[in-house]
C-alpha atoms as a PDB file:
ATOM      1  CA  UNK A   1      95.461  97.241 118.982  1.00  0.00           C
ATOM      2  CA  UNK A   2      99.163  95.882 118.131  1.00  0.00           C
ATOM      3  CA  UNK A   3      97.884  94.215 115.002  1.00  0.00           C
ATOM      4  CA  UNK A   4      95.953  96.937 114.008  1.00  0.00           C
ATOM      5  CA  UNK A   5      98.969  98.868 114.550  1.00  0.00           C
ATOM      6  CA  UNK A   6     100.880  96.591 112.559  1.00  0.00           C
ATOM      7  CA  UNK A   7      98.339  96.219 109.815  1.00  0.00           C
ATOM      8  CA  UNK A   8      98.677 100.036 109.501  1.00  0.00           C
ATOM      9  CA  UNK A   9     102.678 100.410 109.474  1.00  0.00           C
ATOM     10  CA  UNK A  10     102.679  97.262 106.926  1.00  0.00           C
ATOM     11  CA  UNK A  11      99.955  99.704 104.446  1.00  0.00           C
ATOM     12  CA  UNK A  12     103.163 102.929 105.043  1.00  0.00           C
ATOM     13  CA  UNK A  13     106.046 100.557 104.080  1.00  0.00           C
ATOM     14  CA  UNK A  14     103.875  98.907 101.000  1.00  0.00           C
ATOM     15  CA  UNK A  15     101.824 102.062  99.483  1.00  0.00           C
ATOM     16  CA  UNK A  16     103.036 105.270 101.028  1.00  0.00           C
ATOM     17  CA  UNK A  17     106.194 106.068  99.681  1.00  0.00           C
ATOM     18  CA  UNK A  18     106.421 107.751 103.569  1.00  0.00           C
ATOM     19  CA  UNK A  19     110.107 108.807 105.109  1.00  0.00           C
ATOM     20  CA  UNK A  20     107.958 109.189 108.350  1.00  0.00           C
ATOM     21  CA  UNK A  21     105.186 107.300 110.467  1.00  0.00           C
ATOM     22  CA  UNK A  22     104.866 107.921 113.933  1.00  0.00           C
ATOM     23  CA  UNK A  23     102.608 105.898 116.151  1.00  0.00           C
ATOM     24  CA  UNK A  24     100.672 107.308 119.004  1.00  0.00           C
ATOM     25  CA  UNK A  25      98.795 105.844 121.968  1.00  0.00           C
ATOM     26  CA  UNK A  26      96.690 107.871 124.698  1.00  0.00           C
ATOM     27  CA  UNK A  27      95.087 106.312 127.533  1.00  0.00           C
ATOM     28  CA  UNK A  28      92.106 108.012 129.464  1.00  0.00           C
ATOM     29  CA  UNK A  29      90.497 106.631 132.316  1.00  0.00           C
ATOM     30  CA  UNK A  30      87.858 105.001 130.096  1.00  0.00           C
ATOM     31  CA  UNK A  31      89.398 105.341 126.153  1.00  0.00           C
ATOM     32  CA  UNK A  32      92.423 104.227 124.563  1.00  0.00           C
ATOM     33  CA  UNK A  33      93.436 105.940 121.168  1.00  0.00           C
ATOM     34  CA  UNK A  34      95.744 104.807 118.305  1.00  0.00           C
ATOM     35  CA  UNK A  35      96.704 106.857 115.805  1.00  0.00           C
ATOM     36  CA  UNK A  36      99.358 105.846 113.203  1.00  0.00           C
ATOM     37  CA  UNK A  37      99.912 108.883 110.399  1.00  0.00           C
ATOM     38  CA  UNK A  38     102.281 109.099 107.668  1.00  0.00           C
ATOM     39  CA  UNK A  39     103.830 111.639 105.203  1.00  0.00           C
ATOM     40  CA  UNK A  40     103.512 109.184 102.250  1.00  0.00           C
ATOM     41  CA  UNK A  41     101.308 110.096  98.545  1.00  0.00           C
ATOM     42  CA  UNK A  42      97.892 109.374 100.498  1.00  0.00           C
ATOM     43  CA  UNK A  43      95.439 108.582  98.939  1.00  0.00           C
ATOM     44  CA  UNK A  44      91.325 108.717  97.632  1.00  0.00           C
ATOM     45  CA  UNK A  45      88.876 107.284  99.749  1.00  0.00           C
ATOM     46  CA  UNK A  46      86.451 105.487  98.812  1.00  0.00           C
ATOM     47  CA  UNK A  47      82.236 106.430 100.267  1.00  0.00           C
ATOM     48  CA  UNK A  48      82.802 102.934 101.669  1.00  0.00           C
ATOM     49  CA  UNK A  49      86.041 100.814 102.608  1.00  0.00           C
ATOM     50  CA  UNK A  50      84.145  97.747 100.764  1.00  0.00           C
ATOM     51  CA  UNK A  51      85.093  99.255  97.541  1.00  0.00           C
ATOM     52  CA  UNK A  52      88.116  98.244  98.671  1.00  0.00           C
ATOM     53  CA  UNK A  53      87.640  94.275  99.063  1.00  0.00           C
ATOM     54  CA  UNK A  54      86.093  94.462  95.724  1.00  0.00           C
ATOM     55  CA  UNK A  55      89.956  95.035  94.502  1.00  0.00           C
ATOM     56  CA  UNK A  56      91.644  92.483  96.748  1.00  0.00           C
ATOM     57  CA  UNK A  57      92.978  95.333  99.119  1.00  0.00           C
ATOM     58  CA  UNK A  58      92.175  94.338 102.369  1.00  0.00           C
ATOM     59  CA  UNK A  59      94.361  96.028 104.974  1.00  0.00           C
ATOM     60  CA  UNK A  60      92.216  98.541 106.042  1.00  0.00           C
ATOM     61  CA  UNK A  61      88.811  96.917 106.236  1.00  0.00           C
ATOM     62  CA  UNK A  62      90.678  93.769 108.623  1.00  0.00           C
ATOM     63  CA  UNK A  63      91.414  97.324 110.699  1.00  0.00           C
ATOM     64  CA  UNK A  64      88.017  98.094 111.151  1.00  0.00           C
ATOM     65  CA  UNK A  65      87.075  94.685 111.443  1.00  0.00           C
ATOM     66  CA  UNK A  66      89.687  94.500 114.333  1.00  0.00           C
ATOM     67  CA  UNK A  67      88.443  97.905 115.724  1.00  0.00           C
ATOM     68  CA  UNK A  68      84.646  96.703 115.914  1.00  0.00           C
ATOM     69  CA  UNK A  69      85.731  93.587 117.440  1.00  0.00           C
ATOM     70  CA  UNK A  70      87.103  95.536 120.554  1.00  0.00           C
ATOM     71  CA  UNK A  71      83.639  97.346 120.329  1.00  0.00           C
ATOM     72  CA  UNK A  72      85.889 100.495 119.113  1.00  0.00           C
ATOM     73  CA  UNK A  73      85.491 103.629 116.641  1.00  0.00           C
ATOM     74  CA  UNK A  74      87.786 103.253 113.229  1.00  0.00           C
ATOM     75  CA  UNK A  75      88.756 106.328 110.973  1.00  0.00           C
ATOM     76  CA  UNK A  76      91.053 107.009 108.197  1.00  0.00           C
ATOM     77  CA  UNK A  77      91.551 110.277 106.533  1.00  0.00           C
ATOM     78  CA  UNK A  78      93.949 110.448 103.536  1.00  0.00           C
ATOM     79  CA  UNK A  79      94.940 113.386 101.418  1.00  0.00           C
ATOM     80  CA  UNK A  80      97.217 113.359  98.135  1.00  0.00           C
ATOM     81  CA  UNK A  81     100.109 114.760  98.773  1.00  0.00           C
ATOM     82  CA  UNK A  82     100.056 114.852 102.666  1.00  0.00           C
ATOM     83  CA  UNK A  83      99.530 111.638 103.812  1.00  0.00           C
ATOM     84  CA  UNK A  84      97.404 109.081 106.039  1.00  0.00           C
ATOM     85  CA  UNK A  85      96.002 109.181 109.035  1.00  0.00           C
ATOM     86  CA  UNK A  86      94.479 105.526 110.945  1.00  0.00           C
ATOM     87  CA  UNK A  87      92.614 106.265 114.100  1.00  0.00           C
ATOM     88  CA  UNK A  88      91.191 103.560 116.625  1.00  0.00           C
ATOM     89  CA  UNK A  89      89.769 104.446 119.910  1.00  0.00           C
ATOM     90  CA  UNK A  90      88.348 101.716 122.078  1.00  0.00           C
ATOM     91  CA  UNK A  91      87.083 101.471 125.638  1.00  0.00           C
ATOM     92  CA  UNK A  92      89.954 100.756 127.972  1.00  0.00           C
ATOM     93  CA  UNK A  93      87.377  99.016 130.781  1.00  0.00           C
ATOM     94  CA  UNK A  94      86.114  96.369 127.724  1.00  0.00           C
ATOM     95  CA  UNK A  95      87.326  93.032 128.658  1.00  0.00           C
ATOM     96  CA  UNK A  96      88.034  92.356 125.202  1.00  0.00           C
ATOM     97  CA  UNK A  97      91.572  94.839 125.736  1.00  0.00           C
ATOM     98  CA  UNK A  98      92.764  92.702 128.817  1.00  0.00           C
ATOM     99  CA  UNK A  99      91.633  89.151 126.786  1.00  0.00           C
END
């Protein structure tokens, strides 16, 4: 979750234009969530975050890839003008979050 919170606070500094991100963790007994939102430019999503890879931009798919590697759910929502939202929520009995 750190890198994917990283990863996300790397895309604000580089693309947003942002004066604000604020990161966010809740714990459950069984989920962990991480949300890191901005009030940068945002920005158009593509149907799929491949389109991305297609022009070198790979920030947010190595998210997702981190995020299905811990068996977890991965969603962005963007909107011009009002910024980006990242969330990941993962299981916080999988193994793979003490490992």
């Amino acid at each position: 979750l750190f890198r994917i919170a990283q990863e996300a606070l790397r895309n604000v500094k580089k693309h947003s234009g942002a004066t604000k991100a604020v990161i966010r963790l809740k714990f459950t007994r069984s989920r962990v969530k991480l949300v890191v939102s901005d009030n940068g430019i945002g920005f158009e999503l593509p149907e799929m975050l491949g389109d991305f890879a297609i022009k070198g931009k790979l920030g947010l798919i190595g998210m997702q890839e981190r995020a299905r590697l811990l068996n977890g759910k991965f969603s962005v929502k963007s909107h011009i003008g009002r910024g980006t939202t990242v969330v990941v929520e993962v299981s916080s009995t999988d193994r793979n979050m003490i490992s």
